[in-house]
PDB file of N, CA and C in Angstrom:
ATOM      1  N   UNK A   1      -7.662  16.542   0.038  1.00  0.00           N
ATOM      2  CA  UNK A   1      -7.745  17.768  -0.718  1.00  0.00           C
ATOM      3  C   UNK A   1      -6.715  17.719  -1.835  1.00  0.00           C
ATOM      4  N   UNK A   2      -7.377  18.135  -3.298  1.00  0.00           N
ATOM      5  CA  UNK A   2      -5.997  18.577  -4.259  1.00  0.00           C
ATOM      6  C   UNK A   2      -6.212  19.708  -4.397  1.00  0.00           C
ATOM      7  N   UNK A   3      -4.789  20.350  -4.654  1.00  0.00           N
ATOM      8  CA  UNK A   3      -4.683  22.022  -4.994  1.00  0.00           C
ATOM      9  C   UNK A   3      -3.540  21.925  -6.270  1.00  0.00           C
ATOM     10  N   UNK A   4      -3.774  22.698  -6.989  1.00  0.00           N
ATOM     11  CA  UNK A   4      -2.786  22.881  -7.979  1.00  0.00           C
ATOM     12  C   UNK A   4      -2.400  24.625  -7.862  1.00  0.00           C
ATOM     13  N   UNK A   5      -1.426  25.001  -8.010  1.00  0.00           N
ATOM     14  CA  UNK A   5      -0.693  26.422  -8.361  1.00  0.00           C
ATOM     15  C   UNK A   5      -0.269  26.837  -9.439  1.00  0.00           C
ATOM     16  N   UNK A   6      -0.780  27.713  -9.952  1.00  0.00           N
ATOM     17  CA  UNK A   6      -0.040  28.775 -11.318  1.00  0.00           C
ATOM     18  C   UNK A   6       0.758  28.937 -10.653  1.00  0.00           C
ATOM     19  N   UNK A   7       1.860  29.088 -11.529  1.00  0.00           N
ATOM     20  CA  UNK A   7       2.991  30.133 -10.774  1.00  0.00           C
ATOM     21  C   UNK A   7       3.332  30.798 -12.332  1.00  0.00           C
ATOM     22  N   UNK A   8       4.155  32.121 -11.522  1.00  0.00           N
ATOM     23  CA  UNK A   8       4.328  32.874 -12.779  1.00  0.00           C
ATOM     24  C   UNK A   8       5.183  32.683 -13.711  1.00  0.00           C
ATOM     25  N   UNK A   9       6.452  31.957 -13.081  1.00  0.00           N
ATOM     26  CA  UNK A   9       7.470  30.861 -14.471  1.00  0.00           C
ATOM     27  C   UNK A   9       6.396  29.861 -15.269  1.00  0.00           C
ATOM     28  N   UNK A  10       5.442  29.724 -15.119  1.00  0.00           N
ATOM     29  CA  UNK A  10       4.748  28.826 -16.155  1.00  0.00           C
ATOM     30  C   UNK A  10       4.598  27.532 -15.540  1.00  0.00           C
ATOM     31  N   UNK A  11       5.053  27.665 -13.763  1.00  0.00           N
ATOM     32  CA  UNK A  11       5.029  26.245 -13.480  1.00  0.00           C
ATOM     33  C   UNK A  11       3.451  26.076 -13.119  1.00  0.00           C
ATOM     34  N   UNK A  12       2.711  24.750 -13.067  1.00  0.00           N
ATOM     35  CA  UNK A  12       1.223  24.542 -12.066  1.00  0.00           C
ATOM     36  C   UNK A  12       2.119  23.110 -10.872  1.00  0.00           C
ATOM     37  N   UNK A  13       2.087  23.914  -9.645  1.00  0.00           N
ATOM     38  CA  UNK A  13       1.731  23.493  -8.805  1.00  0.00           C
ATOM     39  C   UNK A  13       0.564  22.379  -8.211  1.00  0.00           C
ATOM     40  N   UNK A  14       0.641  20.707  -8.254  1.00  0.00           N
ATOM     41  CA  UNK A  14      -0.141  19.812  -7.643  1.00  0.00           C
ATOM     42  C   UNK A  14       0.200  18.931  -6.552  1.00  0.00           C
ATOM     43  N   UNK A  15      -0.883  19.892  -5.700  1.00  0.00           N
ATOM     44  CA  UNK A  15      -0.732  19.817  -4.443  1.00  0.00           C
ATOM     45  C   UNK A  15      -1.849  18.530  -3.842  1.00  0.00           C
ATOM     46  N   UNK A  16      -1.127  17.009  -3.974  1.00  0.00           N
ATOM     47  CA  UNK A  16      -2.305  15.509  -3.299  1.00  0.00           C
ATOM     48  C   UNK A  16      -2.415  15.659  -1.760  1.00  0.00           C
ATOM     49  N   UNK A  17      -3.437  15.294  -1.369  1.00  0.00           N
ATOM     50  CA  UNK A  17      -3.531  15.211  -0.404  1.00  0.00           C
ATOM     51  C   UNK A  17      -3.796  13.752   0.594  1.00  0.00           C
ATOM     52  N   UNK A  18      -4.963  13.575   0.273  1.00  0.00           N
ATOM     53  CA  UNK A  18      -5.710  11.991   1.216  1.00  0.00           C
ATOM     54  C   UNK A  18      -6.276  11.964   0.073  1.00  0.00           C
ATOM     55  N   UNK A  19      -6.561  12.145  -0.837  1.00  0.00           N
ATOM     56  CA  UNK A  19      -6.916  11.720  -2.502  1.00  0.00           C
ATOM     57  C   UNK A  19      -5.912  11.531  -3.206  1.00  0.00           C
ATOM     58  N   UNK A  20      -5.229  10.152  -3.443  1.00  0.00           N
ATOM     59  CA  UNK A  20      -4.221  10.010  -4.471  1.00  0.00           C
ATOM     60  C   UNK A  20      -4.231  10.051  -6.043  1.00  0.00           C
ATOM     61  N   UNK A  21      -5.666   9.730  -5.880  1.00  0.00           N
ATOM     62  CA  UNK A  21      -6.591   9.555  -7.473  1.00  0.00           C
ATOM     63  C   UNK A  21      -5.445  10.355  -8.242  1.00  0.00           C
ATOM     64  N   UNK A  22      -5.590   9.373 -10.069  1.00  0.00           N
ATOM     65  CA  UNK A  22      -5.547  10.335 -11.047  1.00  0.00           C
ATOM     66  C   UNK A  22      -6.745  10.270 -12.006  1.00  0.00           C
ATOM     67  N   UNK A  23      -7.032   9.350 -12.224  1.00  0.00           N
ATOM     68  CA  UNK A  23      -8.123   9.290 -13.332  1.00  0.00           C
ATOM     69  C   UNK A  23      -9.099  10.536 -13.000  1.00  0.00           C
ATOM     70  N   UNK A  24      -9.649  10.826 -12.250  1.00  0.00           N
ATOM     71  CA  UNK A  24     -10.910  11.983 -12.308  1.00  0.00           C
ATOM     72  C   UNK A  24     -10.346  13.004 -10.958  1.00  0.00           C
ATOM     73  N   UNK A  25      -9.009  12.916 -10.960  1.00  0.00           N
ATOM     74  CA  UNK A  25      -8.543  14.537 -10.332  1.00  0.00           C
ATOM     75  C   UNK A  25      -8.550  15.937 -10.940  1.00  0.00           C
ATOM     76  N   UNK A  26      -9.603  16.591 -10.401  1.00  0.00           N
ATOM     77  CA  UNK A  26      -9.677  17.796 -11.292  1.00  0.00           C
ATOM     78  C   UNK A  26      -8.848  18.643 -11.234  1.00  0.00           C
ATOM     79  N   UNK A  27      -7.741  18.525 -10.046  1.00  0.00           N
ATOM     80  CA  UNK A  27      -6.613  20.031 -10.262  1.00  0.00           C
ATOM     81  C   UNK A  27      -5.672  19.320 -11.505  1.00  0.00           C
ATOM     82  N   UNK A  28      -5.063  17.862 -11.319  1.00  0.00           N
ATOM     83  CA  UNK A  28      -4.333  17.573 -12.394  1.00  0.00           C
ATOM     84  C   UNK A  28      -5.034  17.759 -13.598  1.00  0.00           C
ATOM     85  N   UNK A  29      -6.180  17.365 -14.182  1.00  0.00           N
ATOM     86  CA  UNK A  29      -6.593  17.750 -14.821  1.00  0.00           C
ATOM     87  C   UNK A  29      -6.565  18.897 -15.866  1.00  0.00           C
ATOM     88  N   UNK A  30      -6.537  19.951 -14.379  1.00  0.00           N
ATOM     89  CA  UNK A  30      -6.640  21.494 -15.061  1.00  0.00           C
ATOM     90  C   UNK A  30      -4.896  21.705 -15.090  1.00  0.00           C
ATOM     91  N   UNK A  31      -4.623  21.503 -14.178  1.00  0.00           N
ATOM     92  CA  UNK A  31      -3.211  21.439 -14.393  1.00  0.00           C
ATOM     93  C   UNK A  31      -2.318  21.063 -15.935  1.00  0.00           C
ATOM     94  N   UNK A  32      -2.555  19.603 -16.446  1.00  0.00           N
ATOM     95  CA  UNK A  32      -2.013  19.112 -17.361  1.00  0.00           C
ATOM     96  C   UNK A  32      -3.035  19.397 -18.536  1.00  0.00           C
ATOM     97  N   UNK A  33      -3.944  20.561 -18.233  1.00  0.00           N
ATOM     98  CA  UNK A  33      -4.558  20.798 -19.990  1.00  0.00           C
ATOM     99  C   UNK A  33      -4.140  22.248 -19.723  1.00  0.00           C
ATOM    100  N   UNK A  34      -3.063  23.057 -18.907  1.00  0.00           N
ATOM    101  CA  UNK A  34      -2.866  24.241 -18.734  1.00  0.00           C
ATOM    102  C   UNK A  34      -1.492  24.330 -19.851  1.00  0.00           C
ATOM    103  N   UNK A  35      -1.125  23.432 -20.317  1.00  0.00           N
ATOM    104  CA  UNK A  35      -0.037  23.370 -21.184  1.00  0.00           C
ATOM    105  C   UNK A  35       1.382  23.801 -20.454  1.00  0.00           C
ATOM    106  N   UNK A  36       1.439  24.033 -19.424  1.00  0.00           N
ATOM    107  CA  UNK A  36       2.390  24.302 -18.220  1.00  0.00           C
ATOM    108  C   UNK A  36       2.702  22.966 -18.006  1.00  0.00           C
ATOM    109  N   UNK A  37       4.276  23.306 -17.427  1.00  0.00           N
ATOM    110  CA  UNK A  37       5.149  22.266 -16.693  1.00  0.00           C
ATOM    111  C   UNK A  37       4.410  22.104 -15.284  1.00  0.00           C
ATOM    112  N   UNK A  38       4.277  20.818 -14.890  1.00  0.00           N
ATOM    113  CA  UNK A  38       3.290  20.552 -13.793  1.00  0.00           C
ATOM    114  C   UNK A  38       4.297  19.672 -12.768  1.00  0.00           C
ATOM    115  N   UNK A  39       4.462  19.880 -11.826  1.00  0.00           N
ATOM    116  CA  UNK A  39       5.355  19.287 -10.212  1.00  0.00           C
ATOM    117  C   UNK A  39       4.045  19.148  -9.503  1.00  0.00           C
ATOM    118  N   UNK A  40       3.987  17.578  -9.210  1.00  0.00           N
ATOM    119  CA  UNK A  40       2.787  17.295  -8.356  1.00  0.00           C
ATOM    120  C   UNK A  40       3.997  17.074  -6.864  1.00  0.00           C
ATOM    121  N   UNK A  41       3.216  17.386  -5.863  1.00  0.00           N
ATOM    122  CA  UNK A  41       3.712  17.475  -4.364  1.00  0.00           C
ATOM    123  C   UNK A  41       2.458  16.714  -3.445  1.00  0.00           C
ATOM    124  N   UNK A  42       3.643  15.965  -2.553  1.00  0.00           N
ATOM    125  CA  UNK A  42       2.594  15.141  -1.295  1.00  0.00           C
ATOM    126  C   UNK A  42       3.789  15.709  -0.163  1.00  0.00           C
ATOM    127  N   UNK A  43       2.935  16.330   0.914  1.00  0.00           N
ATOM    128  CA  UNK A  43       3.475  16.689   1.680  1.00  0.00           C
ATOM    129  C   UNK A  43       3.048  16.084   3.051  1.00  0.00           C
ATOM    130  N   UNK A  44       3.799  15.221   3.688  1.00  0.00           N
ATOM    131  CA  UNK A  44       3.440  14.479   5.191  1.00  0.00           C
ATOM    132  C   UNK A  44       3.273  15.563   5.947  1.00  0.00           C
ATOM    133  N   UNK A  45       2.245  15.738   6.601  1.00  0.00           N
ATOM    134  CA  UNK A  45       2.281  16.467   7.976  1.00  0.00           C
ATOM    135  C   UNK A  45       2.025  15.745   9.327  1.00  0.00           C
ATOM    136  N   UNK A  46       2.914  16.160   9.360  1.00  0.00           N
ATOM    137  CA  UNK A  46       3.127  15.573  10.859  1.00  0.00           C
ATOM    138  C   UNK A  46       3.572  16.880  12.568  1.00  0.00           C
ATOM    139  N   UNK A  47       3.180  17.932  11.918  1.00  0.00           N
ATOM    140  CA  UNK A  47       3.165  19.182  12.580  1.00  0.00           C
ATOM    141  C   UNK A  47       1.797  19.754  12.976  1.00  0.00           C
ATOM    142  N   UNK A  48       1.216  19.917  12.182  1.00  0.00           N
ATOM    143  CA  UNK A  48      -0.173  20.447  12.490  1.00  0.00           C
ATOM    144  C   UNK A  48      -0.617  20.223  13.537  1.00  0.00           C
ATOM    145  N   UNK A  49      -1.358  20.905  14.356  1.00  0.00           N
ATOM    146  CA  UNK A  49      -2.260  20.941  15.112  1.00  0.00           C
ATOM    147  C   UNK A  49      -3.073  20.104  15.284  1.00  0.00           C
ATOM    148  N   UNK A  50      -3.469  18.772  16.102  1.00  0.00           N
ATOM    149  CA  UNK A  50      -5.039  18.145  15.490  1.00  0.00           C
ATOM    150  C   UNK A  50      -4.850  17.205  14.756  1.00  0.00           C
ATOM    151  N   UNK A  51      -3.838  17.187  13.828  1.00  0.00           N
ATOM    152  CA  UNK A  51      -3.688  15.784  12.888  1.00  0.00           C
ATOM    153  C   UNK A  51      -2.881  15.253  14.108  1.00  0.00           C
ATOM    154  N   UNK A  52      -3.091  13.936  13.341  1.00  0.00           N
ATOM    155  CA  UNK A  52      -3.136  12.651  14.622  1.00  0.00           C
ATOM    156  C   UNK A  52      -2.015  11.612  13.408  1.00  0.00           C
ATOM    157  N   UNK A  53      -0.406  11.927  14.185  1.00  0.00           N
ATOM    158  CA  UNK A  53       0.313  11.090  13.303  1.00  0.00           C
ATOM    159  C   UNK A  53      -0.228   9.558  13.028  1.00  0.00           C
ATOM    160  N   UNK A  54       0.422   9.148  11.455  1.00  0.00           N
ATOM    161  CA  UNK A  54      -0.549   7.782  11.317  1.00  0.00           C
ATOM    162  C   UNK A  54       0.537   6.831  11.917  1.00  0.00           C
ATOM    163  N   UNK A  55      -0.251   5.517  12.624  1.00  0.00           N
ATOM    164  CA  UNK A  55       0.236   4.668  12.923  1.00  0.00           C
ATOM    165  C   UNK A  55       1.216   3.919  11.810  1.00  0.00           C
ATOM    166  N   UNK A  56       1.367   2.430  12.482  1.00  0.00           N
ATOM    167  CA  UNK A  56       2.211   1.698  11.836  1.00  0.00           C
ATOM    168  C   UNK A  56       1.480   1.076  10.060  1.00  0.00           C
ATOM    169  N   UNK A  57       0.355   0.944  10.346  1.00  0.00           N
ATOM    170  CA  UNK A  57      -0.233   0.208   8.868  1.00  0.00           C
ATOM    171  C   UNK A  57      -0.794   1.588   8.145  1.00  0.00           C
ATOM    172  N   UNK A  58      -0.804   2.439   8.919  1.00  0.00           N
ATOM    173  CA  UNK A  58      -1.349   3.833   7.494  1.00  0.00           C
ATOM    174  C   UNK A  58      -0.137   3.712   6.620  1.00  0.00           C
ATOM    175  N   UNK A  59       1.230   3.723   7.817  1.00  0.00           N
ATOM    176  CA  UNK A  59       1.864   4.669   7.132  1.00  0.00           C
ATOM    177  C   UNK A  59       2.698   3.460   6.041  1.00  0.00           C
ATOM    178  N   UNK A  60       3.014   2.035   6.503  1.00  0.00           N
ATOM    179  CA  UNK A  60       2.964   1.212   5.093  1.00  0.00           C
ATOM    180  C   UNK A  60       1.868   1.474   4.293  1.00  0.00           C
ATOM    181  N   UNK A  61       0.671   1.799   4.544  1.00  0.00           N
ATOM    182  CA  UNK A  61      -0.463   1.908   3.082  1.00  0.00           C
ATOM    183  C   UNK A  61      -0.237   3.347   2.370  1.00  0.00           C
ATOM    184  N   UNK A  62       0.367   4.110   3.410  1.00  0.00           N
ATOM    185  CA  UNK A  62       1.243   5.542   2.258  1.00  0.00           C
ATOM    186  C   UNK A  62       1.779   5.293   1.310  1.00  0.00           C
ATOM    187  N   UNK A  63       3.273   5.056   2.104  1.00  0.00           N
ATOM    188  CA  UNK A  63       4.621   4.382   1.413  1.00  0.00           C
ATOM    189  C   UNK A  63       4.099   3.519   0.386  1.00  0.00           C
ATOM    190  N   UNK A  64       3.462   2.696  -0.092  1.00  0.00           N
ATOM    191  CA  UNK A  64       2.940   1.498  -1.064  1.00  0.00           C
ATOM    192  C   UNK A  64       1.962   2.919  -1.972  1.00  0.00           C
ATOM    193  N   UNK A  65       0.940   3.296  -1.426  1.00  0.00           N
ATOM    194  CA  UNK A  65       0.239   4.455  -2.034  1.00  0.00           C
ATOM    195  C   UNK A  65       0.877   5.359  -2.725  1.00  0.00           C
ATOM    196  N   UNK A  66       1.755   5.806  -2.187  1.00  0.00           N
ATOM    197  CA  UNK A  66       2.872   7.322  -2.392  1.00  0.00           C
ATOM    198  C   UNK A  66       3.851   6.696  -4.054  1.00  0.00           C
ATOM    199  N   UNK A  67       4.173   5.580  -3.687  1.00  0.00           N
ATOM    200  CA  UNK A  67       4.951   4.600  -5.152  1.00  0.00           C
ATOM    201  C   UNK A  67       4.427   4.161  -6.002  1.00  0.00           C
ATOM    202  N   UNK A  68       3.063   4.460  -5.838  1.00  0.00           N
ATOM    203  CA  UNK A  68       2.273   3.744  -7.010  1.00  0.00           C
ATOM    204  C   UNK A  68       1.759   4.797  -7.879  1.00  0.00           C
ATOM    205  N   UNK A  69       1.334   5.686  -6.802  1.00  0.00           N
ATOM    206  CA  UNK A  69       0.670   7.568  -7.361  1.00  0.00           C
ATOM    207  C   UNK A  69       2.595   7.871  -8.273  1.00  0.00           C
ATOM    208  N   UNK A  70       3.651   7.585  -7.873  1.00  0.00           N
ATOM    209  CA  UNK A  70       4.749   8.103  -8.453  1.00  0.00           C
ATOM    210  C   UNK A  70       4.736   7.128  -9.636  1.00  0.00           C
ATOM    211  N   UNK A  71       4.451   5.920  -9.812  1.00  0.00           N
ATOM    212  CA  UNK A  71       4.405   5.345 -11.091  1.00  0.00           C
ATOM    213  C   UNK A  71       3.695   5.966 -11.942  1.00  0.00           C
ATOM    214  N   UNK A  72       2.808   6.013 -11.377  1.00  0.00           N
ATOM    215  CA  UNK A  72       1.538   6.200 -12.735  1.00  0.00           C
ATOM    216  C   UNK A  72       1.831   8.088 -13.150  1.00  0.00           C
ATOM    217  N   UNK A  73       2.297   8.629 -11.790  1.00  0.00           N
ATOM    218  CA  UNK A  73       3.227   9.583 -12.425  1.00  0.00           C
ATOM    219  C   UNK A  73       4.181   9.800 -13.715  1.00  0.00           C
ATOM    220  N   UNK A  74       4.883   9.215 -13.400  1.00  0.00           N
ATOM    221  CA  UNK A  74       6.035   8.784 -14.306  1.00  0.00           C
ATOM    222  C   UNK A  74       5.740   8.758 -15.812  1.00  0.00           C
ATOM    223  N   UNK A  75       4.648   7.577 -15.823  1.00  0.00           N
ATOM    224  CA  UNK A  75       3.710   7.262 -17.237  1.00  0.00           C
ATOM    225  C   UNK A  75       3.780   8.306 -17.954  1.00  0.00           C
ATOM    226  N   UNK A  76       3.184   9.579 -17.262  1.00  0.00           N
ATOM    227  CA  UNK A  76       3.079  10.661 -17.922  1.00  0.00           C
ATOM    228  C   UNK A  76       3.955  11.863 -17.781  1.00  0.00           C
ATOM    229  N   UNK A  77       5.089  11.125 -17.543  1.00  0.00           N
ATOM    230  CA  UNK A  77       6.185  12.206 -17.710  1.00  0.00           C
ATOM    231  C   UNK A  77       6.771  13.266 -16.426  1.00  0.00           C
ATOM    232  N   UNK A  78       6.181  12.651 -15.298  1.00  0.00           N
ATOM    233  CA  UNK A  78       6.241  13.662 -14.128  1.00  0.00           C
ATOM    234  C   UNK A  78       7.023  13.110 -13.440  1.00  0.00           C
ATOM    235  N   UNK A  79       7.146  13.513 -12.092  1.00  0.00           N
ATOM    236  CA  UNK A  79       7.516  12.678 -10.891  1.00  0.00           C
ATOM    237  C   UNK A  79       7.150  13.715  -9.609  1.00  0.00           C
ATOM    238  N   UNK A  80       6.397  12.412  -8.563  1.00  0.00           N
ATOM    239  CA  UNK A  80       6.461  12.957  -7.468  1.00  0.00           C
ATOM    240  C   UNK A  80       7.258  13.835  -6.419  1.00  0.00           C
ATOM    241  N   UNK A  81       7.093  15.046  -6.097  1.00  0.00           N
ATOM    242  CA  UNK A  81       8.054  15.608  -5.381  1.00  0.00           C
ATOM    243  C   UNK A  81       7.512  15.429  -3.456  1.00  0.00           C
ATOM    244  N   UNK A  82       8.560  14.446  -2.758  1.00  0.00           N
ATOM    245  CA  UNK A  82       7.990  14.723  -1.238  1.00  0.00           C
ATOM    246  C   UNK A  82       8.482  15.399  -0.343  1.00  0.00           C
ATOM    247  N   UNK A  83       7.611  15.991   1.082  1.00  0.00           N
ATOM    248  CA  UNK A  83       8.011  16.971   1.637  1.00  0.00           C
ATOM    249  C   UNK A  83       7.300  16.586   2.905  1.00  0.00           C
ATOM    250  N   UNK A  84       7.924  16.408   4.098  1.00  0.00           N
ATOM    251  CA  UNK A  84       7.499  16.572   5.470  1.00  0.00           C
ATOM    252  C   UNK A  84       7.730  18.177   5.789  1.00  0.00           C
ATOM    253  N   UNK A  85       6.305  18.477   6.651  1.00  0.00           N
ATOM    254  CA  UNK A  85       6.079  19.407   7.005  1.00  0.00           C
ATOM    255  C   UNK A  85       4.726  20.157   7.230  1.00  0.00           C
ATOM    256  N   UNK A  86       4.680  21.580   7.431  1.00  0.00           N
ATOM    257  CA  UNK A  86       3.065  21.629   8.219  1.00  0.00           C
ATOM    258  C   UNK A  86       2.130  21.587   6.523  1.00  0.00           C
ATOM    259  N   UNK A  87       1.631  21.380   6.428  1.00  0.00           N
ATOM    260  CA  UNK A  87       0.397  21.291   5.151  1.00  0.00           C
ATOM    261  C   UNK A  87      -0.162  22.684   4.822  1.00  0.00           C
ATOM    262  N   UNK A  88      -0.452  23.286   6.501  1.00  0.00           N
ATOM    263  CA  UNK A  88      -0.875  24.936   5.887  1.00  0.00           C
ATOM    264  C   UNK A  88      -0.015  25.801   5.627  1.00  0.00           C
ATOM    265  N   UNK A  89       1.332  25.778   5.882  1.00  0.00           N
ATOM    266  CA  UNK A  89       2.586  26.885   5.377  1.00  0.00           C
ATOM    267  C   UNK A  89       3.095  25.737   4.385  1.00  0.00           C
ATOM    268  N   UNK A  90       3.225  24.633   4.271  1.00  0.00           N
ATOM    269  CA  UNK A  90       4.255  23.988   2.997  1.00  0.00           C
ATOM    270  C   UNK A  90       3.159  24.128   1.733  1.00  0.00           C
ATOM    271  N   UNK A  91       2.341  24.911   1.368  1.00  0.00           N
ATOM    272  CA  UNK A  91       2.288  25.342  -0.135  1.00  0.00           C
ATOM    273  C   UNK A  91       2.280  26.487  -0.215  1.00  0.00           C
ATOM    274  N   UNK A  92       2.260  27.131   1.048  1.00  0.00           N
ATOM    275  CA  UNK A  92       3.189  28.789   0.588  1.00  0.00           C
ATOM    276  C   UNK A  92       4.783  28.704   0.443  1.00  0.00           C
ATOM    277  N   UNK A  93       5.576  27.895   1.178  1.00  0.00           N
ATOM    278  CA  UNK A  93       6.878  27.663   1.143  1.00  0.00           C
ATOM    279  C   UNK A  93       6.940  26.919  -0.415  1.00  0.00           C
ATOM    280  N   UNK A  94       6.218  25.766  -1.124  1.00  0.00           N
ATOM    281  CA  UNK A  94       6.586  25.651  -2.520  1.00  0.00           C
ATOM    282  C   UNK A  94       6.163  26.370  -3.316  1.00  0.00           C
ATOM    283  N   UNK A  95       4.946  27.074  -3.361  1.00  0.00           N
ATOM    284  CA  UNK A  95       4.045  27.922  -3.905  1.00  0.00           C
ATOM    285  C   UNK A  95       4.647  29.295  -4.163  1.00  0.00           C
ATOM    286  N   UNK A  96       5.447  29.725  -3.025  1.00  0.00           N
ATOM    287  CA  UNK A  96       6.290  31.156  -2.846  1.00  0.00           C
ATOM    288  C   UNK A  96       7.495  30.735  -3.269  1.00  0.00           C
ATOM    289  N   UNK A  97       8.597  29.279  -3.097  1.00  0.00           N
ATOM    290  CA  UNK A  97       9.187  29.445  -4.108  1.00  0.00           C
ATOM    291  C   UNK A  97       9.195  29.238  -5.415  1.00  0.00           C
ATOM    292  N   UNK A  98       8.353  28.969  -5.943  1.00  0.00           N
ATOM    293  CA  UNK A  98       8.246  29.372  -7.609  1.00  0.00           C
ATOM    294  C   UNK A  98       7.087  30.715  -7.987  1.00  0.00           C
ATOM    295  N   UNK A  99       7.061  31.449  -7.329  1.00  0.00           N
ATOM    296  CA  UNK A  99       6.180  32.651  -7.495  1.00  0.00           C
ATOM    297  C   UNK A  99       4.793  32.327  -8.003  1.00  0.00           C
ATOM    298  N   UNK A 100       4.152  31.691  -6.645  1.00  0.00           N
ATOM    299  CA  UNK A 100       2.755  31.209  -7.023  1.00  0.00           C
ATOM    300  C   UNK A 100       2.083  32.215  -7.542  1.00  0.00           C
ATOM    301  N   UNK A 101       0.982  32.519  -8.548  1.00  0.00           N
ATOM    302  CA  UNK A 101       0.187  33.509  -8.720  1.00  0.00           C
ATOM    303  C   UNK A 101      -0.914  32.988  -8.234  1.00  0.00           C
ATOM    304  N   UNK A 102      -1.561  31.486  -8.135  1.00  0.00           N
ATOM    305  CA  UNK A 102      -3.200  31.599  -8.027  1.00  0.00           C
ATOM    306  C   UNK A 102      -3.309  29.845  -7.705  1.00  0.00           C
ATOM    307  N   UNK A 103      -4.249  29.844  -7.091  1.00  0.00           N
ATOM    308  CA  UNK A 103      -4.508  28.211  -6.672  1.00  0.00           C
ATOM    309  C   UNK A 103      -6.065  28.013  -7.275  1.00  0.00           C
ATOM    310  N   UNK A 104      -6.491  26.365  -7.744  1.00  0.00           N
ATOM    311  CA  UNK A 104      -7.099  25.322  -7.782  1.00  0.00           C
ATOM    312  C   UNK A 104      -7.557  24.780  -6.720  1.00  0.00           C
ATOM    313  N   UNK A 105      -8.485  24.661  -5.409  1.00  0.00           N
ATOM    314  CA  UNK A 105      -8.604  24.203  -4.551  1.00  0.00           C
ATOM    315  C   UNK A 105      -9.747  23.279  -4.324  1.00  0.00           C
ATOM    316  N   UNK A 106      -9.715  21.948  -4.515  1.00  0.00           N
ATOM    317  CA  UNK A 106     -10.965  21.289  -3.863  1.00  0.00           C
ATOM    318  C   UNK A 106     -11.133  20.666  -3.199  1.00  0.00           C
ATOM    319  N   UNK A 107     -12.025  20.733  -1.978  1.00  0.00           N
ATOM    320  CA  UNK A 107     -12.383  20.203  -0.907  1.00  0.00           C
ATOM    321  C   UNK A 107     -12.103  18.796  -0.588  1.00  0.00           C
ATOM    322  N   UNK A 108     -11.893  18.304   0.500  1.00  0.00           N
ATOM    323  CA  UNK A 108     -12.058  16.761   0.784  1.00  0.00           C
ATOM    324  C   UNK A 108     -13.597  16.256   0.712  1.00  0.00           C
ATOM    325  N   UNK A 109     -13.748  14.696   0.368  1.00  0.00           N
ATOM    326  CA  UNK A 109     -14.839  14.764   0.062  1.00  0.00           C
ATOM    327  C   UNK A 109     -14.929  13.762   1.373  1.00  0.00           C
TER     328      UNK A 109
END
């Protein structure tokens, strides 16, 4: 899932999920043609309910994944922000602290 956040300082909130994509991510997308300062966020969960922590080779194909999504970050002027924690309260906890007004949400495919 990606989600991106308005917030009312002018920030957009991008929220990666199990889609690292940038080329045809539509919250960055909307995000970086919102003319807003944009903080993309990957948040590990490892709390939730039901998710099933990843073993030993997911979580090297993260770590390698997670540095490469922060390069190509970079390119364009950003940088990855990371966060362990539950997935369904950690984008109200970043979202609420920068006074989210409104989310971007699309489905896993």
């Amino acid at each position: 899932m990606h989600a991106a956040c308005i917030a009312y300082k002018g920030y957009v909130l991008v929220w990666f999920g199990r889609d690292l994509r940038l080329a045809d991510n539509p919250a960055l997308i909307a995000a970086l043609g919102s003319g807003r300062p944009v903080v993309p966020v990957y948040v590990l969960d490892e709390e939730t309910e039901l998710v099933r922590p990843p073993g030993a080779a997911a979580r090297w194909w993260l770590h390698h994944s997670l540095r490469s999504l922060d390069d190509s970050l970079r390119a364009l002027g950003l940088r990855l922000t990371l966060r362990r924690g539950s997935a369904r309260t950690g984008h109200r906890r970043l979202g609420g602290g920068m006074r989210c007004s409104g989310c971007l949400l699309e489905p896993r495919l």
